[in-house]
PDB file of N, CA and C in Angstrom:
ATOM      1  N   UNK A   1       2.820 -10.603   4.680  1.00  0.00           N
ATOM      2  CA  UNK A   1       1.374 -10.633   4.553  1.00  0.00           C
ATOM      3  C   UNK A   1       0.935 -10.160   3.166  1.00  0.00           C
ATOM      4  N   UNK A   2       1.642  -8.954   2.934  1.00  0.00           N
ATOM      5  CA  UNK A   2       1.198  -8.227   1.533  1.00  0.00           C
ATOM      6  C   UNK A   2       1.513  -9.328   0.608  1.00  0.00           C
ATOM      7  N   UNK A   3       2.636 -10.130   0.479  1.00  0.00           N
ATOM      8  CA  UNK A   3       3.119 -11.124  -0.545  1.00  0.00           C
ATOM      9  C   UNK A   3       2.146 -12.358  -0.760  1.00  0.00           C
ATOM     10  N   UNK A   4       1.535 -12.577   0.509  1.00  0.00           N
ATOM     11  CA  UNK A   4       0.850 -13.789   0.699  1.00  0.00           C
ATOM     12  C   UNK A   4      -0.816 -13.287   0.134  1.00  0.00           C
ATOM     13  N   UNK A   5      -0.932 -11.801   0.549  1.00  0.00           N
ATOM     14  CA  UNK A   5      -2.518 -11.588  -0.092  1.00  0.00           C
ATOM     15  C   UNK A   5      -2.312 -11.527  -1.926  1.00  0.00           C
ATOM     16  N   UNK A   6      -1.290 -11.166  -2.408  1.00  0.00           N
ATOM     17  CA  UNK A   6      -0.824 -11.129  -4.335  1.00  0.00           C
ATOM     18  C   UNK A   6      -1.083 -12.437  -4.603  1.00  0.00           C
ATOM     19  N   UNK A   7      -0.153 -13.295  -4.085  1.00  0.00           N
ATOM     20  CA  UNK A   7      -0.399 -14.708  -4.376  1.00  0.00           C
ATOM     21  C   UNK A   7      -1.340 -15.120  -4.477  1.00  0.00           C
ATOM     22  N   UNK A   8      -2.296 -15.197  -3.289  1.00  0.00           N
ATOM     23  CA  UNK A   8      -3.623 -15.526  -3.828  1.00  0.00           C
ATOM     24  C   UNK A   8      -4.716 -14.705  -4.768  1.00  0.00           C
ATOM     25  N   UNK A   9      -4.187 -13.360  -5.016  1.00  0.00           N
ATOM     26  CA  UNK A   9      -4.936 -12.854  -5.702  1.00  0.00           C
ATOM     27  C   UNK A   9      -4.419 -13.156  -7.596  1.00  0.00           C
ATOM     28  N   UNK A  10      -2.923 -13.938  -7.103  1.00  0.00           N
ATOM     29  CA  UNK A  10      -2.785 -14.044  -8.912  1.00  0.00           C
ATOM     30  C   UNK A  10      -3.513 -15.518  -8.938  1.00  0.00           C
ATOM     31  N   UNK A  11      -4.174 -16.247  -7.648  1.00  0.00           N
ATOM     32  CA  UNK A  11      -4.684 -17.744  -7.879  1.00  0.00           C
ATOM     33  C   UNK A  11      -6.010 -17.343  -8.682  1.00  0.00           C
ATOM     34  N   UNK A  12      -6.752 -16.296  -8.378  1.00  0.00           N
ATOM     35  CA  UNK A  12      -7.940 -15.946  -8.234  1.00  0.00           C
ATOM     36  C   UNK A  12      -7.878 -15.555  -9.738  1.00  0.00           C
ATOM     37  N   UNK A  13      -6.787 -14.805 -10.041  1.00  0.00           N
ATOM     38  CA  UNK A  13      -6.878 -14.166 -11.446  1.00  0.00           C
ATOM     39  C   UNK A  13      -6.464 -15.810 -12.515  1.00  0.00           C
ATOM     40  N   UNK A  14      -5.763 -16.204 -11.725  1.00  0.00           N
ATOM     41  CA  UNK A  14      -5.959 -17.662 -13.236  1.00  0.00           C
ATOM     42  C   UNK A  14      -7.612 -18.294 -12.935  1.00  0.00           C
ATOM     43  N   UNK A  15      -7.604 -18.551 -11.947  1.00  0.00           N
ATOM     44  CA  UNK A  15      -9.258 -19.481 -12.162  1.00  0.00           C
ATOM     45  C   UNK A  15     -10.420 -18.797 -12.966  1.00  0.00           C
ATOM     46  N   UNK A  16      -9.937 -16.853 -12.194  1.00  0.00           N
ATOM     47  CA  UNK A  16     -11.326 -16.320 -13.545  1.00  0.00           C
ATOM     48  C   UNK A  16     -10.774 -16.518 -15.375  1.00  0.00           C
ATOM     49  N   UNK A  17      -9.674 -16.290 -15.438  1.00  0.00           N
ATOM     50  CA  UNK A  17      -9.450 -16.459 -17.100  1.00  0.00           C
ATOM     51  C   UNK A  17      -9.716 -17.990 -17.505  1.00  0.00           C
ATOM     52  N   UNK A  18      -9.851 -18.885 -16.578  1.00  0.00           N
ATOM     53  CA  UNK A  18      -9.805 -20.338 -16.483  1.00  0.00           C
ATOM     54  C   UNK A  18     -11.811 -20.367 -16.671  1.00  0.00           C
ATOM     55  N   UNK A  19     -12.375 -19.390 -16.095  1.00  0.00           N
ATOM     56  CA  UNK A  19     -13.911 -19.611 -16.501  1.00  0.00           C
ATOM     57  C   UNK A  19     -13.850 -18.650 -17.696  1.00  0.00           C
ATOM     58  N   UNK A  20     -13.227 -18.036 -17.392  1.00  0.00           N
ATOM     59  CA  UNK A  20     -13.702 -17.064 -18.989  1.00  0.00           C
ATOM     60  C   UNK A  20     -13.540 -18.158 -20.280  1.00  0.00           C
ATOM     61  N   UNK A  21     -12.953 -19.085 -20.089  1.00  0.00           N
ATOM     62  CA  UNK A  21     -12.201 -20.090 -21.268  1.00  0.00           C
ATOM     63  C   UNK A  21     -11.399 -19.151 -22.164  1.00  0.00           C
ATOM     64  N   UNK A  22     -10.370 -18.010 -21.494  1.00  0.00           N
ATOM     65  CA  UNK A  22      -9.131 -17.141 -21.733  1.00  0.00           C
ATOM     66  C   UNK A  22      -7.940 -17.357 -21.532  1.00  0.00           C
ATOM     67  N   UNK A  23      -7.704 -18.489 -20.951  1.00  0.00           N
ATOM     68  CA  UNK A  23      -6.674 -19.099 -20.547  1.00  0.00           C
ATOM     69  C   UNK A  23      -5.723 -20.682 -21.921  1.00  0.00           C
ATOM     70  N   UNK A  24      -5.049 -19.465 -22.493  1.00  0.00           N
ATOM     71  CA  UNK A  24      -4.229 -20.552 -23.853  1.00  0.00           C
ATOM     72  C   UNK A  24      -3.766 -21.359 -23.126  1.00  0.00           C
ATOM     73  N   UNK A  25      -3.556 -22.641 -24.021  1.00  0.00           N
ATOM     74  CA  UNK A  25      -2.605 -23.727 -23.698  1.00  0.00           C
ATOM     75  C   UNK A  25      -1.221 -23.497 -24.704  1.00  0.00           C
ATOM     76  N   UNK A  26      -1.171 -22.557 -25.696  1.00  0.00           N
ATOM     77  CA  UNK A  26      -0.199 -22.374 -26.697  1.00  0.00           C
ATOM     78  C   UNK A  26       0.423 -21.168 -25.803  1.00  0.00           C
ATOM     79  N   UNK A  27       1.589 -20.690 -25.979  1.00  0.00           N
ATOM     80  CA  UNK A  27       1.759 -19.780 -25.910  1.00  0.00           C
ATOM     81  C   UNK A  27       2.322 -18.428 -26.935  1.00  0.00           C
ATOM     82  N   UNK A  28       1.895 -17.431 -27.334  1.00  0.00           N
ATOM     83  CA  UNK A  28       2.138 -16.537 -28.626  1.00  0.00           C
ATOM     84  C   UNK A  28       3.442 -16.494 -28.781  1.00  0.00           C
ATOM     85  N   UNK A  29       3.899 -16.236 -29.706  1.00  0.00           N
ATOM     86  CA  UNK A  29       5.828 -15.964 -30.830  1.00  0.00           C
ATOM     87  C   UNK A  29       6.426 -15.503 -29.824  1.00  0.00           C
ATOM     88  N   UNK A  30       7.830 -15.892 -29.867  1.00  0.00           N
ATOM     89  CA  UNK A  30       8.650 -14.871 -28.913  1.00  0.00           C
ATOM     90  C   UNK A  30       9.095 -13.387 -29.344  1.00  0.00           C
ATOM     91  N   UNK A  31       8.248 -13.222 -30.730  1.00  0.00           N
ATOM     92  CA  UNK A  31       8.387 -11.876 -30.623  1.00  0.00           C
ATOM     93  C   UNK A  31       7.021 -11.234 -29.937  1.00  0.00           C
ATOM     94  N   UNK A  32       6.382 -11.930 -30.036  1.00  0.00           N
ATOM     95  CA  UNK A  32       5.413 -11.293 -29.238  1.00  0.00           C
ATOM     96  C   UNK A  32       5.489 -10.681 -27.936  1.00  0.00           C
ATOM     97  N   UNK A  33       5.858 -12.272 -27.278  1.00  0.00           N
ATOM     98  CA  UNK A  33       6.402 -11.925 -25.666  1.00  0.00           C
ATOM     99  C   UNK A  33       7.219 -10.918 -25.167  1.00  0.00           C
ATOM    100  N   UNK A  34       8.218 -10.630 -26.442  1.00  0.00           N
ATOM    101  CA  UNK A  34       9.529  -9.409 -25.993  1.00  0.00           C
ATOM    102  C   UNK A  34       8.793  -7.914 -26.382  1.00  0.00           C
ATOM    103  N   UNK A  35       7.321  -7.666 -26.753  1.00  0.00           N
ATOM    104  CA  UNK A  35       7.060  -6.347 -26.928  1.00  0.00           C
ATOM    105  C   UNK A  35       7.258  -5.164 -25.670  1.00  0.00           C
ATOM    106  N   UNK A  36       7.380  -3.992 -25.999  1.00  0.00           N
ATOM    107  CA  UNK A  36       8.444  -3.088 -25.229  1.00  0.00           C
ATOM    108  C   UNK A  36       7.464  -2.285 -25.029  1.00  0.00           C
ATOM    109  N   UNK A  37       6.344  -2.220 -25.558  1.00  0.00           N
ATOM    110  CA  UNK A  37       4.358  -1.291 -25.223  1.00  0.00           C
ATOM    111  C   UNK A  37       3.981  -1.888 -23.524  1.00  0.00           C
ATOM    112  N   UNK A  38       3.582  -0.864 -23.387  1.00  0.00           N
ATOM    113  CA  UNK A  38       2.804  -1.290 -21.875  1.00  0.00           C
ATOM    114  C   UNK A  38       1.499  -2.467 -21.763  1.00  0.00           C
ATOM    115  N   UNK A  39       1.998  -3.113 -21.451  1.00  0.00           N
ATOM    116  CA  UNK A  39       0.494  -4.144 -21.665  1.00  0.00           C
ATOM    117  C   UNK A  39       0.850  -5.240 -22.718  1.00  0.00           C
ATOM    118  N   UNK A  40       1.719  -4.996 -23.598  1.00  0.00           N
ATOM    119  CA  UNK A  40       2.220  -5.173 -24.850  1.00  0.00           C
ATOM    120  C   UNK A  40       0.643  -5.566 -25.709  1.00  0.00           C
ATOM    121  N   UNK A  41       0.446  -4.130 -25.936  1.00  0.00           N
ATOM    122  CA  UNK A  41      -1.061  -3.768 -26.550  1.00  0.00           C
ATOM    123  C   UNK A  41      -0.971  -3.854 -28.007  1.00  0.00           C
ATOM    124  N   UNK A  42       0.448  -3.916 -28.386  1.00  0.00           N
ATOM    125  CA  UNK A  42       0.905  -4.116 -29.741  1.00  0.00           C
ATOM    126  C   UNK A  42       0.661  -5.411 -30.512  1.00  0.00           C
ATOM    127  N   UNK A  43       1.168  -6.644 -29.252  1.00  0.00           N
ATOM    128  CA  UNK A  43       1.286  -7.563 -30.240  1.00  0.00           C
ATOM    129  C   UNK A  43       0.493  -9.058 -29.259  1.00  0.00           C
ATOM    130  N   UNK A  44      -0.173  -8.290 -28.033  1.00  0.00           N
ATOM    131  CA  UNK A  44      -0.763  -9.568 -26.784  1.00  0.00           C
ATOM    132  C   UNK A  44      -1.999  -9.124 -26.921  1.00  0.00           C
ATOM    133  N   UNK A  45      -3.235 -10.046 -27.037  1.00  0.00           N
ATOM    134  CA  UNK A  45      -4.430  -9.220 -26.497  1.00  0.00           C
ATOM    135  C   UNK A  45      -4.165  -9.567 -24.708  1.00  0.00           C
ATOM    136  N   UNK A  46      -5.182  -8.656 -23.830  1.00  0.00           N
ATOM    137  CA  UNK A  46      -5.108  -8.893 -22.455  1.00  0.00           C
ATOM    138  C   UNK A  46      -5.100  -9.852 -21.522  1.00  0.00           C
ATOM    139  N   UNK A  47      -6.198 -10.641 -22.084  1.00  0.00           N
ATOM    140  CA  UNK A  47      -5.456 -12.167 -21.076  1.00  0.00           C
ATOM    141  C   UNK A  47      -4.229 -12.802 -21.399  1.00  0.00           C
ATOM    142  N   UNK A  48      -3.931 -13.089 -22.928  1.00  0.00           N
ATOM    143  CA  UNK A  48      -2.460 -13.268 -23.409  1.00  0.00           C
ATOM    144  C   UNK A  48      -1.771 -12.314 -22.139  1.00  0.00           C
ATOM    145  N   UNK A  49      -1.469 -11.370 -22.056  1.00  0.00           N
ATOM    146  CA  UNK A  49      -0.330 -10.402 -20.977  1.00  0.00           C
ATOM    147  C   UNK A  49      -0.618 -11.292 -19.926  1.00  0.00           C
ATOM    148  N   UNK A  50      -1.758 -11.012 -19.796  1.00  0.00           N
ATOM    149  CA  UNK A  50      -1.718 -11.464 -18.004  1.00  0.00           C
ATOM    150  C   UNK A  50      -1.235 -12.793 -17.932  1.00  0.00           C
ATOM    151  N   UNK A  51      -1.872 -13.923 -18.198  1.00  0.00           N
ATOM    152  CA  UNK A  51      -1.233 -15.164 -18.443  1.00  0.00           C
ATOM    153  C   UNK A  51       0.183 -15.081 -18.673  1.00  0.00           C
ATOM    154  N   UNK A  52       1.327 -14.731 -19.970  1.00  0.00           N
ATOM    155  CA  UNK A  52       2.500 -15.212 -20.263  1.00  0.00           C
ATOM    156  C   UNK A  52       3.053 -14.156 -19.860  1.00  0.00           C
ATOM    157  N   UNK A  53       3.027 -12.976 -19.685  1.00  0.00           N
ATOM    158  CA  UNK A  53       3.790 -11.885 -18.817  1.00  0.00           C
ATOM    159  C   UNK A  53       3.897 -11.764 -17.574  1.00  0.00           C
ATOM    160  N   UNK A  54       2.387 -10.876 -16.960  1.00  0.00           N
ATOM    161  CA  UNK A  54       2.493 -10.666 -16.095  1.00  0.00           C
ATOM    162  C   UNK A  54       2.585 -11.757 -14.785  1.00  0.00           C
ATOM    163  N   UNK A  55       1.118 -12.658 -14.947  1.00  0.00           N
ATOM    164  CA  UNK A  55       1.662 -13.961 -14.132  1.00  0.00           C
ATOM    165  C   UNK A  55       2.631 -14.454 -13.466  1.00  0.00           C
ATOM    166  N   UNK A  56       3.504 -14.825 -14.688  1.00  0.00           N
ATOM    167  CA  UNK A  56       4.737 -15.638 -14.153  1.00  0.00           C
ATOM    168  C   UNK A  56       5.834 -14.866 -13.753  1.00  0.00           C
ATOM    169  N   UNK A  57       5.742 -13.304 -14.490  1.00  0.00           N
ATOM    170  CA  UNK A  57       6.717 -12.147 -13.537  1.00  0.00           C
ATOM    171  C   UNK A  57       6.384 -12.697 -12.481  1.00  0.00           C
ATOM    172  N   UNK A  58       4.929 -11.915 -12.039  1.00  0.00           N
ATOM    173  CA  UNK A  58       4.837 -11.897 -10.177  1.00  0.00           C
ATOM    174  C   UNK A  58       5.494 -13.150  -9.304  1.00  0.00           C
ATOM    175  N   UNK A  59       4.860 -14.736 -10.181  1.00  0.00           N
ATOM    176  CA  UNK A  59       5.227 -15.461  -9.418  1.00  0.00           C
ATOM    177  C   UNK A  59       6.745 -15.545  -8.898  1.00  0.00           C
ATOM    178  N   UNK A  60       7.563 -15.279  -9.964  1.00  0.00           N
ATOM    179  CA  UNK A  60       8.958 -14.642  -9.993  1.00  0.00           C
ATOM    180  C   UNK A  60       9.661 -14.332  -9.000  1.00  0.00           C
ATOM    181  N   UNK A  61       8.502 -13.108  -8.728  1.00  0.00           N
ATOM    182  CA  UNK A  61       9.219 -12.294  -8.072  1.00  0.00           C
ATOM    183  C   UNK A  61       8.710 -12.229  -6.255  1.00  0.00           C
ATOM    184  N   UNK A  62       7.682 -13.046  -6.118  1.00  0.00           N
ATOM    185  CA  UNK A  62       7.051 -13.953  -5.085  1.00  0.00           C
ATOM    186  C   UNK A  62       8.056 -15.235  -4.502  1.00  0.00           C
ATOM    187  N   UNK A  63       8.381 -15.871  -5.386  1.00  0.00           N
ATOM    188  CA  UNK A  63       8.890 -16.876  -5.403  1.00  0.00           C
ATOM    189  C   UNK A  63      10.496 -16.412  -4.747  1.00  0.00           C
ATOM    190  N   UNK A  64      11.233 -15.939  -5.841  1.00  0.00           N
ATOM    191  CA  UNK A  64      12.330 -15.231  -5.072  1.00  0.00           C
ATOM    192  C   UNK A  64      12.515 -14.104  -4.216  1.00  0.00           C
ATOM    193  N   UNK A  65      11.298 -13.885  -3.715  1.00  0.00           N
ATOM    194  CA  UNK A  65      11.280 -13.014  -2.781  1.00  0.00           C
ATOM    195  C   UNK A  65      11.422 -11.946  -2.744  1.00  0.00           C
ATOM    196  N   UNK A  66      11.611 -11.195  -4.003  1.00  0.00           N
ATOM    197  CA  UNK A  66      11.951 -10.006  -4.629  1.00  0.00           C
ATOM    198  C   UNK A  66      10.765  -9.003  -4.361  1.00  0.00           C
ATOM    199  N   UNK A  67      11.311  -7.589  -4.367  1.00  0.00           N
ATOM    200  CA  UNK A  67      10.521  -6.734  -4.146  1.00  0.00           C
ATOM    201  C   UNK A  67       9.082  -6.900  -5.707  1.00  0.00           C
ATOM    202  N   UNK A  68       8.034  -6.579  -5.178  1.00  0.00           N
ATOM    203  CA  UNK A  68       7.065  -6.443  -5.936  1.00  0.00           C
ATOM    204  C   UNK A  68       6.888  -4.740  -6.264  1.00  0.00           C
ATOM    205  N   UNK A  69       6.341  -4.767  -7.802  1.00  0.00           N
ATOM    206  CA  UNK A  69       6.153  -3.447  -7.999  1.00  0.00           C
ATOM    207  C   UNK A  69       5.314  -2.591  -7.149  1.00  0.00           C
ATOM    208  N   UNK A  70       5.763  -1.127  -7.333  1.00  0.00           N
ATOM    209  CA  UNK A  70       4.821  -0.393  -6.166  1.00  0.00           C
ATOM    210  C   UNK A  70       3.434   0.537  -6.589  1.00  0.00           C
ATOM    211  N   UNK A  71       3.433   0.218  -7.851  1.00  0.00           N
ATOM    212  CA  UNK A  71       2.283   1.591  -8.498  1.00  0.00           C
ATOM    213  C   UNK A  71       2.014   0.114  -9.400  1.00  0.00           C
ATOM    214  N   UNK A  72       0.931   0.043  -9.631  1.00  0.00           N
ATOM    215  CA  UNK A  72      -0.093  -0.764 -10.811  1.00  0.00           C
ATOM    216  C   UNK A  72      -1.291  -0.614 -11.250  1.00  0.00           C
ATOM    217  N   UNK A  73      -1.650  -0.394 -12.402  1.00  0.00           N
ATOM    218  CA  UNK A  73      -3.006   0.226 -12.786  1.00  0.00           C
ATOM    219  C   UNK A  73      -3.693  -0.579 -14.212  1.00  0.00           C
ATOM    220  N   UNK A  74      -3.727  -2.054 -13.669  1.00  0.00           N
ATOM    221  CA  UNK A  74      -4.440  -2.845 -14.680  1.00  0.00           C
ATOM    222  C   UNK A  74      -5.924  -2.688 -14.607  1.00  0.00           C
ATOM    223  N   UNK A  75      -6.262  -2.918 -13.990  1.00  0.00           N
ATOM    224  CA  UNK A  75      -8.301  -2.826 -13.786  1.00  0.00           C
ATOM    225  C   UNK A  75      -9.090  -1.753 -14.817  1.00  0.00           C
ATOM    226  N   UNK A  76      -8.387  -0.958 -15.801  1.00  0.00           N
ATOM    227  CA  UNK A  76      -8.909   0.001 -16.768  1.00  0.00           C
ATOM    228  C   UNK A  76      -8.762  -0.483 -17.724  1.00  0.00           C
ATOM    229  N   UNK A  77      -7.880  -1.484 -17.796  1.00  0.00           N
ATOM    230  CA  UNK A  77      -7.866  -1.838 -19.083  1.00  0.00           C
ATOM    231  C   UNK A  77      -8.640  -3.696 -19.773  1.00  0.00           C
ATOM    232  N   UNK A  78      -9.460  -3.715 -18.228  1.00  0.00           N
ATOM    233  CA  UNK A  78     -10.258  -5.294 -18.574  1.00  0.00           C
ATOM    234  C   UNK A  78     -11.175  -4.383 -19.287  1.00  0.00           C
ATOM    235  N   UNK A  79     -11.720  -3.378 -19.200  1.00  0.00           N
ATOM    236  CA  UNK A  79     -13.116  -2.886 -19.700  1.00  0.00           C
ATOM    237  C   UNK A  79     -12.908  -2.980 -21.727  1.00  0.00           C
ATOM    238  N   UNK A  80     -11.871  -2.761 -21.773  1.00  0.00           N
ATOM    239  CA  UNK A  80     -11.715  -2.864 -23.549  1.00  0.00           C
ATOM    240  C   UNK A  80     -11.940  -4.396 -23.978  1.00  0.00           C
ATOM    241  N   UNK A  81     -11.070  -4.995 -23.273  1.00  0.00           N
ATOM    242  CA  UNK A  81     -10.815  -6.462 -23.370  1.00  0.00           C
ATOM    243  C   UNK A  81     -12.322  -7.193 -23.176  1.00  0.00           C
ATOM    244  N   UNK A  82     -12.825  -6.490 -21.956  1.00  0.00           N
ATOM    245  CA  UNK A  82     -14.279  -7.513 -21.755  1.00  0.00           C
ATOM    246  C   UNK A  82     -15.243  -7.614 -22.952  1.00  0.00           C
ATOM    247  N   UNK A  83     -15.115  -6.058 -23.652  1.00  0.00           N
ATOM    248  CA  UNK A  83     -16.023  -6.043 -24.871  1.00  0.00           C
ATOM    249  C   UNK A  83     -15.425  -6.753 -26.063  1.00  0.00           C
ATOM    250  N   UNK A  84     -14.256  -7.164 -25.934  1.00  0.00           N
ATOM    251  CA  UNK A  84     -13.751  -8.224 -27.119  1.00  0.00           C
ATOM    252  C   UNK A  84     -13.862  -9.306 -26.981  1.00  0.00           C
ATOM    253  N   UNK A  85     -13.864 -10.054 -25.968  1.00  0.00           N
ATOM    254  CA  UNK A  85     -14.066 -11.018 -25.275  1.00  0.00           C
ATOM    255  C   UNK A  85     -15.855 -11.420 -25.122  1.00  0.00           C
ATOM    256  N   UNK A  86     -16.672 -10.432 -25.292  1.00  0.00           N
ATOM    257  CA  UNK A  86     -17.790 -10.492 -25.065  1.00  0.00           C
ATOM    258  C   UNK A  86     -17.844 -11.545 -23.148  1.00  0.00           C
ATOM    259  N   UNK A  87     -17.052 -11.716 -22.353  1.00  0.00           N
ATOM    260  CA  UNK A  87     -17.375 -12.269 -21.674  1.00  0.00           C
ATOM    261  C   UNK A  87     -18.170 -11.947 -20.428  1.00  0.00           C
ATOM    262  N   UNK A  88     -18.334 -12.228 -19.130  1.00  0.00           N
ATOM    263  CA  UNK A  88     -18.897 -11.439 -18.139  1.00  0.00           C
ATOM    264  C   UNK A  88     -17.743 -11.223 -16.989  1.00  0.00           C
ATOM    265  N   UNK A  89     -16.931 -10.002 -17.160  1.00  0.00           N
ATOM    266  CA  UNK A  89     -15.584 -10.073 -16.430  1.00  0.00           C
ATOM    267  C   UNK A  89     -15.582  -8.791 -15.333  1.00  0.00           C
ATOM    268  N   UNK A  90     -16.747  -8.752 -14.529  1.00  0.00           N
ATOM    269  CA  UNK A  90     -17.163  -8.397 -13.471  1.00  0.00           C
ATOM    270  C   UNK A  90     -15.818  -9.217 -12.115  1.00  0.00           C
ATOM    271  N   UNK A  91     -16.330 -10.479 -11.974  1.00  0.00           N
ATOM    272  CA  UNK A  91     -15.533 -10.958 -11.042  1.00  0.00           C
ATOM    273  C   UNK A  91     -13.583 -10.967 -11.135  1.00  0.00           C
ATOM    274  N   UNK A  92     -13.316 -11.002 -12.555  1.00  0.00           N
ATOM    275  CA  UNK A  92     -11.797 -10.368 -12.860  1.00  0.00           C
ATOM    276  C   UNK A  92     -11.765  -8.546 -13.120  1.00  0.00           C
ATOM    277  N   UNK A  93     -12.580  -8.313 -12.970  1.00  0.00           N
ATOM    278  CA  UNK A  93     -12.609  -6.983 -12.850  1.00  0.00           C
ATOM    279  C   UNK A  93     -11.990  -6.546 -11.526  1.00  0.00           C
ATOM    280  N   UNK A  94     -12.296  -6.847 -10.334  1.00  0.00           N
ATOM    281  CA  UNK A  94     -13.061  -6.570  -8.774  1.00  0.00           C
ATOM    282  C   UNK A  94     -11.434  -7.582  -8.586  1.00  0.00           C
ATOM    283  N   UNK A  95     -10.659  -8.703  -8.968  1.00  0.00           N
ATOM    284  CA  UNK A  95      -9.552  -9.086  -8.678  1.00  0.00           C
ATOM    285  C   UNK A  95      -8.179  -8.033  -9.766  1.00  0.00           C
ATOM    286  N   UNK A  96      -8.348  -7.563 -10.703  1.00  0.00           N
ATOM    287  CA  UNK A  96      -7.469  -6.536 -10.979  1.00  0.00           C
ATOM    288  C   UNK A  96      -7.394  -5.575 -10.046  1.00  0.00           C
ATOM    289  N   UNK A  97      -8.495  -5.167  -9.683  1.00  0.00           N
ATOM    290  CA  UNK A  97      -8.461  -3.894  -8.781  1.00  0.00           C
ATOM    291  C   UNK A  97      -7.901  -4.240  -7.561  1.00  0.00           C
ATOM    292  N   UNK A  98      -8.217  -5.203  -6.849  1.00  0.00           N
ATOM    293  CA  UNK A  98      -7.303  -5.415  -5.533  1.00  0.00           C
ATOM    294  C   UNK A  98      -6.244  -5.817  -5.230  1.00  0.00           C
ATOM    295  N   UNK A  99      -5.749  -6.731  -6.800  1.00  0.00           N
ATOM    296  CA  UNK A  99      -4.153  -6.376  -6.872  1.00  0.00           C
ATOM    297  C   UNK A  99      -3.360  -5.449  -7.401  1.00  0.00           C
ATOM    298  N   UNK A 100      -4.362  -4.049  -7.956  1.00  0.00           N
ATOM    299  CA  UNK A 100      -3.706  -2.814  -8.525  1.00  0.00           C
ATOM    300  C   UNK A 100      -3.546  -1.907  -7.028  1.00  0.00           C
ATOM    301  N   UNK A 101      -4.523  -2.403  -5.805  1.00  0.00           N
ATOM    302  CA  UNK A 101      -4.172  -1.876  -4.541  1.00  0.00           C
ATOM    303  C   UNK A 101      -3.665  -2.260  -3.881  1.00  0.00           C
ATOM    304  N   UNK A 102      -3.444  -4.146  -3.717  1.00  0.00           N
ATOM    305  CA  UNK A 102      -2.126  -4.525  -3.363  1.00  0.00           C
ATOM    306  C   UNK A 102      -1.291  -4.046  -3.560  1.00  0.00           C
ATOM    307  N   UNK A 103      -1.017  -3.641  -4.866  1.00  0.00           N
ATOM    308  CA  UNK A 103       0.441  -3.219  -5.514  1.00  0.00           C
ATOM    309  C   UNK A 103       0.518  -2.178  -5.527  1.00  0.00           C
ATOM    310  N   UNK A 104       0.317  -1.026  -5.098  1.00  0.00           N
ATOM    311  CA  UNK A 104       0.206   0.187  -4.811  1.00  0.00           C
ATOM    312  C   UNK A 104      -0.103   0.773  -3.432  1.00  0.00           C
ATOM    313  N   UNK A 105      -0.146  -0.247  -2.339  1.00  0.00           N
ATOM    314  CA  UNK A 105       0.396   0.051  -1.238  1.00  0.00           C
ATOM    315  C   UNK A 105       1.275   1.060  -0.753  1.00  0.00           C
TER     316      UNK A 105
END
């Protein structure tokens, strides 16, 4: 059940970056991708992570059935991003948070 409520909550998290118009069709350097920072705050801005990191982890790990992480605490860090973004990220706000409590079950 818990696997099946993530899933749809990572559907929910592409369609909002999909209205935000946050959602690349490129994807950034592979040095980018291999940064070793949390968030990789170094060298991704935040939808970059979520999109080419985190995303396709989960699906990953959904997909093969693998345990999902147990502590997650993304939803603090849309508030920096929203003001760079200038966008209105209320509704990806309110979906970080319920997969930072999914995942922290």
């Amino acid at each position: 059940m818990k696997k099946e409520i993530v899933r749809g909550l990572l559907a929910d998290l592409h369609a909002e970056l999909l209205k935000l118009d946050a959602w690349e069709d490129k994807p950034p350097s592979e040095s980018a991708l291999k940064s070793l920072q949390p968030f990789a705050v170094d060298a991704l801005r935040f939808n970059q992570w979520l999109q080419w990191i985190f995303i396709p982890k989960m699906l990953y790990l959904l997909d093969k059935d693998l345990a999902l992480p147990n502590v997650c605490g993304m939803q603090p860090m849309i508030e920096g991003w929203g003001r760079e973004c200038g966008g209105n990220v209320k509704v990806l706000s309110r979906v970080l948070l319920a997969l930072d409590q999914q995942l922290s079950l």
